[in-house]
N, C-alpha and C. Protein backbone atom coordinates (compact mmCIF):
# COMPACT_ATOMS: atom_id res chain seq x y z
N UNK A 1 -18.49 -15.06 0.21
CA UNK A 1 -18.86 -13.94 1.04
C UNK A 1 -20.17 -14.27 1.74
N UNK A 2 -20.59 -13.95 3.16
CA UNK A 2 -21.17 -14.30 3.81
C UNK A 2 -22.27 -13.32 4.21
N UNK A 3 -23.31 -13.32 3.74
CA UNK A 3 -24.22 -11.93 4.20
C UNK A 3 -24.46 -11.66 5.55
N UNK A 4 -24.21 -12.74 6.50
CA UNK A 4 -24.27 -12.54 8.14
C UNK A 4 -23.20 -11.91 8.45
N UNK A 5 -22.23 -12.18 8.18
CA UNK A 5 -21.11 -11.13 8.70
C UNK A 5 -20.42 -10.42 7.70
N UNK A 6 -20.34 -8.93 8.02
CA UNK A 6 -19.50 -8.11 7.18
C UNK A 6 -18.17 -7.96 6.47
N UNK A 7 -17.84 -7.78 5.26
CA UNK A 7 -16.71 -7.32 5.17
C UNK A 7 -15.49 -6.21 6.42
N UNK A 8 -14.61 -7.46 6.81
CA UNK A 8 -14.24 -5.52 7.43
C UNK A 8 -13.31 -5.13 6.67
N UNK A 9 -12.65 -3.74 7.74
CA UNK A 9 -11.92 -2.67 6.63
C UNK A 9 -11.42 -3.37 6.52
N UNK A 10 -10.25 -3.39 5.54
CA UNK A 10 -8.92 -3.67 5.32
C UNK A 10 -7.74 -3.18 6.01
N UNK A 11 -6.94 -3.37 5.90
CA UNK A 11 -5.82 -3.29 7.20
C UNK A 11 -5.08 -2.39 6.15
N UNK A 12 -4.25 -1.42 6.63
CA UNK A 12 -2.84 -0.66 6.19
C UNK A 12 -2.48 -1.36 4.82
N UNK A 13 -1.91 -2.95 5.64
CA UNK A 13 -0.56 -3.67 4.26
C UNK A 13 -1.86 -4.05 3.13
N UNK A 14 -2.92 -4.10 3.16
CA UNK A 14 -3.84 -4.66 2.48
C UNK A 14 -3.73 -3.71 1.23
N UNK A 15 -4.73 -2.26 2.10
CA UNK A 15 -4.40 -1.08 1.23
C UNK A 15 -3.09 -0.78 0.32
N UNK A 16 -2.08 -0.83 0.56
CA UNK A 16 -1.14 -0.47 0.11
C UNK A 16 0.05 -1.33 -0.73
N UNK A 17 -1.70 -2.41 -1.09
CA UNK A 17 -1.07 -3.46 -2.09
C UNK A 17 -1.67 -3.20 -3.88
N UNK A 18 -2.75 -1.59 -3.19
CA UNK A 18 -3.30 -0.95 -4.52
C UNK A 18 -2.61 0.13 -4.66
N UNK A 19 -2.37 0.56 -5.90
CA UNK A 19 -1.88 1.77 -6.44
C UNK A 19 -2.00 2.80 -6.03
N UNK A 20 -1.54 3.80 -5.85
CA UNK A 20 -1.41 4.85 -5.12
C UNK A 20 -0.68 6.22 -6.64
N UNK A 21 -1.46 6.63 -7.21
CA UNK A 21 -0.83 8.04 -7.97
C UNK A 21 -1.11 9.38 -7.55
N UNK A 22 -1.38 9.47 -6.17
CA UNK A 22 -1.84 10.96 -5.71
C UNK A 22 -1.32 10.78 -4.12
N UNK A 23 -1.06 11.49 -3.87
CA UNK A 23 -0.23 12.02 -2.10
C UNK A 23 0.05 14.03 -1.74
N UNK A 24 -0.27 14.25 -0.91
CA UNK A 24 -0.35 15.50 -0.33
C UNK A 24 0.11 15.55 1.24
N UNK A 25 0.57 16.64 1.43
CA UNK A 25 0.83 17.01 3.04
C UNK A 25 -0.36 18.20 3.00
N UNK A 26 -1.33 17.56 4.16
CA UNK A 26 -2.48 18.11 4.31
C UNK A 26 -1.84 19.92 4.89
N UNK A 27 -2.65 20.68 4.15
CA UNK A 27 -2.27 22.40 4.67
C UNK A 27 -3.21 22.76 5.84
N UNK A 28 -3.31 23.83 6.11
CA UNK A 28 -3.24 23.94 7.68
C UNK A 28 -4.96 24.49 7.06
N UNK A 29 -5.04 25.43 5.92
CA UNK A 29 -6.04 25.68 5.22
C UNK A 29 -7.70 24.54 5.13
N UNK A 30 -6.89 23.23 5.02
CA UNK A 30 -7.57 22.31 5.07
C UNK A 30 -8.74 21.78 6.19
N UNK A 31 -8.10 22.42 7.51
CA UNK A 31 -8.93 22.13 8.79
C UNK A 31 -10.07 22.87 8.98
N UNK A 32 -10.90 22.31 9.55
CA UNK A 32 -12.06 23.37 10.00
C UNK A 32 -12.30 23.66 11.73
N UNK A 33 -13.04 24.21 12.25
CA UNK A 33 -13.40 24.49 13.33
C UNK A 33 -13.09 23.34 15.01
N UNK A 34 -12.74 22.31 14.09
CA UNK A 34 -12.76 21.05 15.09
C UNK A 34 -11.46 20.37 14.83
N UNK A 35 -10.82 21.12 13.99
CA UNK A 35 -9.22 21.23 14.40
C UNK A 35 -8.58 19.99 13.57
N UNK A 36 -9.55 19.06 12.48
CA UNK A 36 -9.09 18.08 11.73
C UNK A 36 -9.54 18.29 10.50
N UNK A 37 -9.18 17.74 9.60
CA UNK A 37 -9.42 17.76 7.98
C UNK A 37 -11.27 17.97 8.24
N UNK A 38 -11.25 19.20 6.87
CA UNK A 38 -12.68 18.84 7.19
C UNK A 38 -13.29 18.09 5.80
N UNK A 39 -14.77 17.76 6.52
CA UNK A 39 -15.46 16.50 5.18
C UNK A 39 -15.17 17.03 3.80
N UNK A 40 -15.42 18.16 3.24
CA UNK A 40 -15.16 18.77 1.71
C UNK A 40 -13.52 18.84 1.42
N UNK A 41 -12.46 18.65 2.50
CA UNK A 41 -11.42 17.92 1.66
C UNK A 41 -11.21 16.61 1.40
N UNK A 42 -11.64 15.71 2.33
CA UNK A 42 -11.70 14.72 2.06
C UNK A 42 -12.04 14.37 0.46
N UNK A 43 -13.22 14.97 -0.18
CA UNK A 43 -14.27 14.97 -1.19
C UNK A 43 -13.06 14.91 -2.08
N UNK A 44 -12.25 16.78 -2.23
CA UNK A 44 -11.06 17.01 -3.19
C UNK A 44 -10.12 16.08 -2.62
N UNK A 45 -9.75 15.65 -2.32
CA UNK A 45 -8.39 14.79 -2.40
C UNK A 45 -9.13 13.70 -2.92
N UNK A 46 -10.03 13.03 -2.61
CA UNK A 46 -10.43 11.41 -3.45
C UNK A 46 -10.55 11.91 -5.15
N UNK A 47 -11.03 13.11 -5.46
CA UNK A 47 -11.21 13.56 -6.58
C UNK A 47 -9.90 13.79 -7.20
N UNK A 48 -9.36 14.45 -6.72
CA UNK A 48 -7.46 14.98 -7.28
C UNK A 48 -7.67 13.10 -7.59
N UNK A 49 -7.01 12.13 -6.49
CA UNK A 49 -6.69 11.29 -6.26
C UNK A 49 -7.26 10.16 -7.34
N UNK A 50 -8.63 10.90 -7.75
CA UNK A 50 -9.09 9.62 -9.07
C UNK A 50 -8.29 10.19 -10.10
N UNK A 51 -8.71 11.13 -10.30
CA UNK A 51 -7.97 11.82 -11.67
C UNK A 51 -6.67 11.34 -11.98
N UNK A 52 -5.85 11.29 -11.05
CA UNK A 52 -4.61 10.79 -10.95
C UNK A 52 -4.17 9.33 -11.50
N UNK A 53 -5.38 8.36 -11.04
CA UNK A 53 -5.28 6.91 -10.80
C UNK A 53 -5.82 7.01 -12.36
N UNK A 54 -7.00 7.64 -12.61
CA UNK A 54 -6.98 6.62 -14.04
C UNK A 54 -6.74 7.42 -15.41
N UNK A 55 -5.56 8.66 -15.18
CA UNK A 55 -4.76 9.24 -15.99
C UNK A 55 -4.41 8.27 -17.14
N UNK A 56 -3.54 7.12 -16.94
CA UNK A 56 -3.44 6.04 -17.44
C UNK A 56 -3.89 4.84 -17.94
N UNK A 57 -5.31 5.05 -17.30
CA UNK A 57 -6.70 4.23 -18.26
C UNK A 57 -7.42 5.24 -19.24
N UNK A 58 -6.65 6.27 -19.54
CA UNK A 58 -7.20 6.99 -21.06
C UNK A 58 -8.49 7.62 -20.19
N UNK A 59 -8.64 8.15 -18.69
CA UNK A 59 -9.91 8.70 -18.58
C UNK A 59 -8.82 10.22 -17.39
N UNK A 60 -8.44 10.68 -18.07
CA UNK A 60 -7.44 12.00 -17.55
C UNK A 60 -7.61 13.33 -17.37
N UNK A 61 -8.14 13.95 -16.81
CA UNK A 61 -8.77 15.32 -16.46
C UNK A 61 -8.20 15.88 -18.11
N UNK A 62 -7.32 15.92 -18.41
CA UNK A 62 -7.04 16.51 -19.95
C UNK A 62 -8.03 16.10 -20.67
N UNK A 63 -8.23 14.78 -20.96
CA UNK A 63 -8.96 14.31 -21.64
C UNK A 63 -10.38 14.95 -21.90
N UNK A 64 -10.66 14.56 -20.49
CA UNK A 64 -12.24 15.47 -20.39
C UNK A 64 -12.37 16.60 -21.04
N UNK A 65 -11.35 17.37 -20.66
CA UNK A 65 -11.28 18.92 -21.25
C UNK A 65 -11.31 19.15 -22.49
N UNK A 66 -10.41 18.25 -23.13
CA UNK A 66 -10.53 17.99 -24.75
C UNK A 66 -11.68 17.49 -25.42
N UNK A 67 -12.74 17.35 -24.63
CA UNK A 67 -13.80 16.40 -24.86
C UNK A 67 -14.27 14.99 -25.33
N UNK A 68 -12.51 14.21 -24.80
CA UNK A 68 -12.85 13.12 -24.79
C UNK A 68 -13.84 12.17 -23.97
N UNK A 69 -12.95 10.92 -23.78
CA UNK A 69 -13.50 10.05 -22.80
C UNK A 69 -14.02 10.40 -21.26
N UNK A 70 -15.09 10.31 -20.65
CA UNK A 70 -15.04 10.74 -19.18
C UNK A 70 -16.00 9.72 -18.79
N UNK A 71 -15.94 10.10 -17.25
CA UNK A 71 -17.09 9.49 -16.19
C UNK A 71 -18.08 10.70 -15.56
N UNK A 72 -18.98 10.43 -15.22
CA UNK A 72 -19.58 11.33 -14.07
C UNK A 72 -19.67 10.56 -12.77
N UNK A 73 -19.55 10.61 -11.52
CA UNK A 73 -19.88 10.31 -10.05
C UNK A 73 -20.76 10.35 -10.22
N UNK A 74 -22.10 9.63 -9.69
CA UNK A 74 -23.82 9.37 -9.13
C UNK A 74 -23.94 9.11 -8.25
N UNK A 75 -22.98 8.28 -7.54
CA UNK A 75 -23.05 7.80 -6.28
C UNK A 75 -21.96 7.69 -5.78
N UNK A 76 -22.00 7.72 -4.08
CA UNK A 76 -21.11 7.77 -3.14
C UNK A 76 -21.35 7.39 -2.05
N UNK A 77 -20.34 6.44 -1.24
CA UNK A 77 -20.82 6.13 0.03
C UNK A 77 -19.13 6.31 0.34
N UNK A 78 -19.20 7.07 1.70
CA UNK A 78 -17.87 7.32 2.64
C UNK A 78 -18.30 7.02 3.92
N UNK A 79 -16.25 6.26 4.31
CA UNK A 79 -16.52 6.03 5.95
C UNK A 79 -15.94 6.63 5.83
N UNK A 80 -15.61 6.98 7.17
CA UNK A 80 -14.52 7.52 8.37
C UNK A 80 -14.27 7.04 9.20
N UNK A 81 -12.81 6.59 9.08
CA UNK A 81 -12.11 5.37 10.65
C UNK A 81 -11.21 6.82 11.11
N UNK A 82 -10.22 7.56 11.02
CA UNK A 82 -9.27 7.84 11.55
C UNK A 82 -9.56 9.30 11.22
N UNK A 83 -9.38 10.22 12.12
CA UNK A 83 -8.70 11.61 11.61
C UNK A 83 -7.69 11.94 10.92
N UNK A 84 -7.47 13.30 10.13
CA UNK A 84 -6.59 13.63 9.67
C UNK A 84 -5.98 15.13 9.90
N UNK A 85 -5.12 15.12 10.27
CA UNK A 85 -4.50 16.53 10.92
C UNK A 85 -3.40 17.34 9.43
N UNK A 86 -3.61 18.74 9.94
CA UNK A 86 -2.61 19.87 8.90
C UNK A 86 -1.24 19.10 9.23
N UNK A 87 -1.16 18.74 8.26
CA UNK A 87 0.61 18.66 8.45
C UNK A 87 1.01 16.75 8.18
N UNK A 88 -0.26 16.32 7.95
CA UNK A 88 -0.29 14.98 7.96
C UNK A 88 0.21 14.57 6.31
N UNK A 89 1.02 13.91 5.94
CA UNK A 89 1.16 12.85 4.74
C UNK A 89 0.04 12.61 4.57
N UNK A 90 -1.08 12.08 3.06
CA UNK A 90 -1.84 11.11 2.87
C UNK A 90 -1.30 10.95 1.52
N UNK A 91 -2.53 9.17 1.17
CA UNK A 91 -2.05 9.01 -0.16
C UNK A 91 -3.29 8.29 -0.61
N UNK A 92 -3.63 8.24 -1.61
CA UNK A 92 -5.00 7.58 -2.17
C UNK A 92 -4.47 6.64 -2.70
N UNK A 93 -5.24 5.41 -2.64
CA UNK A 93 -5.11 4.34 -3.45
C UNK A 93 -6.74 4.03 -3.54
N UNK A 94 -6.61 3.01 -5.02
CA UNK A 94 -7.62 2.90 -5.33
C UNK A 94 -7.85 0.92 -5.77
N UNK A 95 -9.22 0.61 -5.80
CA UNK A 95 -9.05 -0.32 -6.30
C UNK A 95 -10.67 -0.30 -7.24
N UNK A 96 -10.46 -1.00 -8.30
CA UNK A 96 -11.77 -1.21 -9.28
C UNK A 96 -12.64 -2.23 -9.13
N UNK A 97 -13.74 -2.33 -8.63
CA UNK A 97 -14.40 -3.37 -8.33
C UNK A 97 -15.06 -3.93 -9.81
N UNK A 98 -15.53 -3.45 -10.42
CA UNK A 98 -16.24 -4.09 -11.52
C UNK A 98 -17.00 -3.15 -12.42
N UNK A 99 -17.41 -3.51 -13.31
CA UNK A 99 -18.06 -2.54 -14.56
C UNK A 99 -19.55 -3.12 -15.60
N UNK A 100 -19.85 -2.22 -16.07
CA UNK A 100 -20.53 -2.86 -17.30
C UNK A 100 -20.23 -1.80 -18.26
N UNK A 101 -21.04 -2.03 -19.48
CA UNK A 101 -20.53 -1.32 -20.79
C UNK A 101 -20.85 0.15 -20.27
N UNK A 102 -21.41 0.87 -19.35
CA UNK A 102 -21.72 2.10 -19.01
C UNK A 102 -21.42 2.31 -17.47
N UNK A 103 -21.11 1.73 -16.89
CA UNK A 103 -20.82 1.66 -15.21
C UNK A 103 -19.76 1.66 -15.03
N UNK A 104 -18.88 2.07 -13.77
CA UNK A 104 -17.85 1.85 -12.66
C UNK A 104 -17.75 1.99 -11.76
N UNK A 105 -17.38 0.70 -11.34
CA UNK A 105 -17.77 0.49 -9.15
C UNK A 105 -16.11 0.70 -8.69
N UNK A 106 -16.07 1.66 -8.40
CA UNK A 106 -14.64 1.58 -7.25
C UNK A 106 -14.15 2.06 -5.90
N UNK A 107 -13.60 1.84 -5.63
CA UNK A 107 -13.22 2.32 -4.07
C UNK A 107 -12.00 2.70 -4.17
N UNK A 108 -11.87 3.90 -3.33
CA UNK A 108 -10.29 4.43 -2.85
C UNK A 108 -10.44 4.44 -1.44
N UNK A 109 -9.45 4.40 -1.05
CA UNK A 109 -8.30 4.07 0.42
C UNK A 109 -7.95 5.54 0.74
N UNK A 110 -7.90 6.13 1.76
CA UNK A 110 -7.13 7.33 2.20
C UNK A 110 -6.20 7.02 3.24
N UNK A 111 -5.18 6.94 3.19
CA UNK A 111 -3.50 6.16 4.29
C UNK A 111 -3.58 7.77 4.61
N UNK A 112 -3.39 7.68 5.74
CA UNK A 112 -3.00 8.70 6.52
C UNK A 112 -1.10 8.16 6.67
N UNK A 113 -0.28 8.50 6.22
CA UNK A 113 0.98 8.22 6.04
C UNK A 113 1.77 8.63 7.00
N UNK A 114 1.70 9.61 7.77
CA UNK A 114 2.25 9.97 9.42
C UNK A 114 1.72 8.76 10.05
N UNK A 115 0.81 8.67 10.41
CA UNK A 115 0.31 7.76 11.67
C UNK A 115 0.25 6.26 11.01
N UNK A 116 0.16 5.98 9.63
CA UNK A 116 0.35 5.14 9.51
C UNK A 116 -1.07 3.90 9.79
N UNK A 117 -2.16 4.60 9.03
CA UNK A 117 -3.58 4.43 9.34
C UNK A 117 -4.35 4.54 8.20
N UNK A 118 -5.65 3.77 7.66
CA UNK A 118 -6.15 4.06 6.85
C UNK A 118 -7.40 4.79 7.32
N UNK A 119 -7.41 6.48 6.59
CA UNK A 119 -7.92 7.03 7.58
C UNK A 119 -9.47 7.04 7.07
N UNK A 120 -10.02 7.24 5.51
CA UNK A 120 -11.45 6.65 5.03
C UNK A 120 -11.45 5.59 3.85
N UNK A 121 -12.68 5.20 3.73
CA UNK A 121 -12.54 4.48 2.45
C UNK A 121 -14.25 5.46 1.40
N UNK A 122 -14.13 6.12 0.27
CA UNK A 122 -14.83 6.54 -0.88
C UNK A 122 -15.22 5.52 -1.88
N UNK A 123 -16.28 5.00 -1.57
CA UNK A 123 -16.68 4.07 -2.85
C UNK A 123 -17.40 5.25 -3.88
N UNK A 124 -17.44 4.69 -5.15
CA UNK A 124 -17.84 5.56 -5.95
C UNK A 124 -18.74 4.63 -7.10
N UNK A 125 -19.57 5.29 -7.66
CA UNK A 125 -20.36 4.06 -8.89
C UNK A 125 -20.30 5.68 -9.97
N UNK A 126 -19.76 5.62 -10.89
CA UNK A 126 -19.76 6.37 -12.12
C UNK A 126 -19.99 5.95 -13.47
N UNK A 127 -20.67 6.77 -14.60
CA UNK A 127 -20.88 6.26 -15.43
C UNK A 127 -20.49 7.31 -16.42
N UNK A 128 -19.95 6.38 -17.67
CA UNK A 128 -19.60 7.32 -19.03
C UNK A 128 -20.45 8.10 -19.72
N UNK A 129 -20.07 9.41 -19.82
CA UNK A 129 -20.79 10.20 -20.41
C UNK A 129 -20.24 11.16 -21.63
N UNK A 130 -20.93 11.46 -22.85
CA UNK A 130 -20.54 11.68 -24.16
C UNK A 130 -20.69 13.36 -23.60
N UNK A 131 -19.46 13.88 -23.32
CA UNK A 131 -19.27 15.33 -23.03
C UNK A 131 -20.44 16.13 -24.71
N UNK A 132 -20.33 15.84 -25.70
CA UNK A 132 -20.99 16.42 -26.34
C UNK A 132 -22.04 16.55 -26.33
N UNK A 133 -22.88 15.59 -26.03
CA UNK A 133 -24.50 15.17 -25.61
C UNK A 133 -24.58 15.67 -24.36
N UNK A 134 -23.57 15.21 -23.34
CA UNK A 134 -23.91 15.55 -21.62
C UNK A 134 -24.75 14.25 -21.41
N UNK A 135 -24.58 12.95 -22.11
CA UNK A 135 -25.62 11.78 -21.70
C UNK A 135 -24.65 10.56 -21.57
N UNK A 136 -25.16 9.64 -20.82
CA UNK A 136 -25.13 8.33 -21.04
C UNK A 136 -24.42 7.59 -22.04
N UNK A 137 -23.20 7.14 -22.00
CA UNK A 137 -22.54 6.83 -23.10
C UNK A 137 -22.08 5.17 -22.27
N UNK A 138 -21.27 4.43 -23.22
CA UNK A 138 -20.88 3.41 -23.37
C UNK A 138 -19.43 3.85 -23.36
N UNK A 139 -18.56 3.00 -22.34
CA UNK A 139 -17.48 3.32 -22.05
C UNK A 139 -16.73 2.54 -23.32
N UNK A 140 -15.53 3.81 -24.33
CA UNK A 140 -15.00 3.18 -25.47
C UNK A 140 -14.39 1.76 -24.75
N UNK A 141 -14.19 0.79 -25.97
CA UNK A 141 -13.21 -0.55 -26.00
C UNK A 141 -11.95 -0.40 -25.72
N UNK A 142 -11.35 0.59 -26.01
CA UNK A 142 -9.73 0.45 -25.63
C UNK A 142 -9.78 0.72 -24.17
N UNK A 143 -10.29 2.10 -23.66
CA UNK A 143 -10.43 2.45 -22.39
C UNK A 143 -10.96 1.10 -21.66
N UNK A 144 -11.99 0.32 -22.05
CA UNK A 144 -12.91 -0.79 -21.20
C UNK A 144 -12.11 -2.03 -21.38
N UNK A 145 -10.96 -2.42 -21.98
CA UNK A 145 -10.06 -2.94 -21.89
C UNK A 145 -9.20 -3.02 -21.02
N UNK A 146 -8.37 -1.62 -20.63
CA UNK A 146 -8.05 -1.71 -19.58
C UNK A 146 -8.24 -1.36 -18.08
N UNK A 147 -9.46 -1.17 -18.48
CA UNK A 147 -10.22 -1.27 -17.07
C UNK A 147 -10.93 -2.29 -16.29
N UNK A 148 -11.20 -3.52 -17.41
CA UNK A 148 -11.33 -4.56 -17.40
C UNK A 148 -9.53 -5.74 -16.63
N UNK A 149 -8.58 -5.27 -17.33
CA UNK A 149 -7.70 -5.57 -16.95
C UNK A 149 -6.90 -5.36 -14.97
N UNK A 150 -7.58 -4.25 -15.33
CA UNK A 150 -7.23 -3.53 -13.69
C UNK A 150 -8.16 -4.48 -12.80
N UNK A 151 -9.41 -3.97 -13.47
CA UNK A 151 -10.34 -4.91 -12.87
C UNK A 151 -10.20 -6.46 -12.24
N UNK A 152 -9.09 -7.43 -12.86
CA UNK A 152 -9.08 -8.66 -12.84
C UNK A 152 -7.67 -8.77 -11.75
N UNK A 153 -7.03 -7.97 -12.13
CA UNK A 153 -5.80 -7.35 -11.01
C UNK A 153 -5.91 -7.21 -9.50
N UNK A 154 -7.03 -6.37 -9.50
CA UNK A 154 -7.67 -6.14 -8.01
C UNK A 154 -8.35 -7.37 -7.70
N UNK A 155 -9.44 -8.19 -8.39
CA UNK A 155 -10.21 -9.04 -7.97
C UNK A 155 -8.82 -9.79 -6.97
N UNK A 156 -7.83 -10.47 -7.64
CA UNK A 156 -6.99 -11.09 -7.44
C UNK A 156 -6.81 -11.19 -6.14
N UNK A 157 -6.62 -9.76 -5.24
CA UNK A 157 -6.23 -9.46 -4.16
C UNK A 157 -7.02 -11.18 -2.89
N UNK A 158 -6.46 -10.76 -2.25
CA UNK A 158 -6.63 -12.10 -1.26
C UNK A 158 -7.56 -11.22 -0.51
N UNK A 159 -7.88 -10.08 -0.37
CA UNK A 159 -8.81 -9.59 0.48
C UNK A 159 -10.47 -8.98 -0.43
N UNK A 160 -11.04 -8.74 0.62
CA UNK A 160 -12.31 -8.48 -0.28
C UNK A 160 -12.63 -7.08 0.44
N UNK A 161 -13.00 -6.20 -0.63
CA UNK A 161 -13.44 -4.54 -0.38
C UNK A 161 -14.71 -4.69 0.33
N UNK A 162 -14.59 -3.41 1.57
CA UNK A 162 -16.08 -3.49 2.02
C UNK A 162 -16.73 -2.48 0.86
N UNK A 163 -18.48 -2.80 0.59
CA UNK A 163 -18.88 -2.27 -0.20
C UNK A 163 -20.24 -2.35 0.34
N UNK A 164 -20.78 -1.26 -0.40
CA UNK A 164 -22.43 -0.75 0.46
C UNK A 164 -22.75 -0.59 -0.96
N UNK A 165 -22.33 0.10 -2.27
CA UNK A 165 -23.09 -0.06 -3.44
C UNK A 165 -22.83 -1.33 -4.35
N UNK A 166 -23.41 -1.26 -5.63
CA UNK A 166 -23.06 -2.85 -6.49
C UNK A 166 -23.98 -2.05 -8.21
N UNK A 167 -23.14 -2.66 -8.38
CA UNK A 167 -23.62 -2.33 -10.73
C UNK A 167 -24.95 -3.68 -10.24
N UNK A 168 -25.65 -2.75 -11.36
CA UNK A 168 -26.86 -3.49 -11.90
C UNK A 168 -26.58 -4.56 -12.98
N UNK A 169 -26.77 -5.51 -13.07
CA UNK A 169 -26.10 -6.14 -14.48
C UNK A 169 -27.45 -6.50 -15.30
């Protein structure tokens, strides 16, 4: 990777070589004043859209509730390439950039699925937190197992995520 020139986005087929467990037909509710999705859905759908994705890495909105395993969001950086209109298909995909025993760097994809466009990309840096304390926890071994696994899955990809944040190691 070259610090003079940027990552760019990723293209459609790129995106849609990561997982995808969340999709909606945007409601008409969703628009604001300027007649396209407005920024605070964007927010809930990447959110629905995580919950979704790592249901199956043992970190599952149930879970939380039960007071298991969780993350908190700290950070966020969002683009915006494309609009999104009421009535539009989308679908989140996600990919995991990397971790440490308390961190997670990832990015999701928003496909605008009508037009056939990737319409933002949500990087996110989250960290595990012991719902009982409300602090700083160490993400369990089974969970960091396979997140580690996902992790090595995505690296794989032939393309490289644009990214504006990075884990401290």
């Amino acid at each position: 990777m070259s610090s003079s020139s940027p990552i760019p986005f990723p293209t459609l087929e790129q995106v849609r070589q990561l997982p995808s467990r969340y999709s909606l037909v945007v409601p008409d509710s969703f628009t604001d004043g300027n007649g396209h999705m407005n920024i605070a859905r964007y927010m809930q759908i990447h959110s629905d859209g995580g919950w979704a994705y790592f249901e199956d890495l043992g970190l599952s909105e149930e879970t939380a509730r039960s007071g298991g395993p969780t993350t908190f969001d700290v950070e966020h950086h969002v683009r915006y390439r494309r609009e999104v209109h009421a009535g539009h298909r989308v679908s989140v995909h996600v990919r995991l950039v990397g971790r440490t025993e308390r961190a997670l760097h990832s990015v999701q994809f928003l496909v605008n699925e009508t037009t056939a466009e990737v319409a933002n990309s949500h990087e996110a840096m989250s960290l595990a937190v012991d719902l009982a304390t409300r602090k700083i926890s160490t993400i369990p071994e089974d969970i960091a197992a396979l997140l580690d696994a996902r992790i090595a899955q995505d690296a794989a990809l032939e393309w490289e995520a644009p990214l504006c944040l990075s884990l401290k190691r």
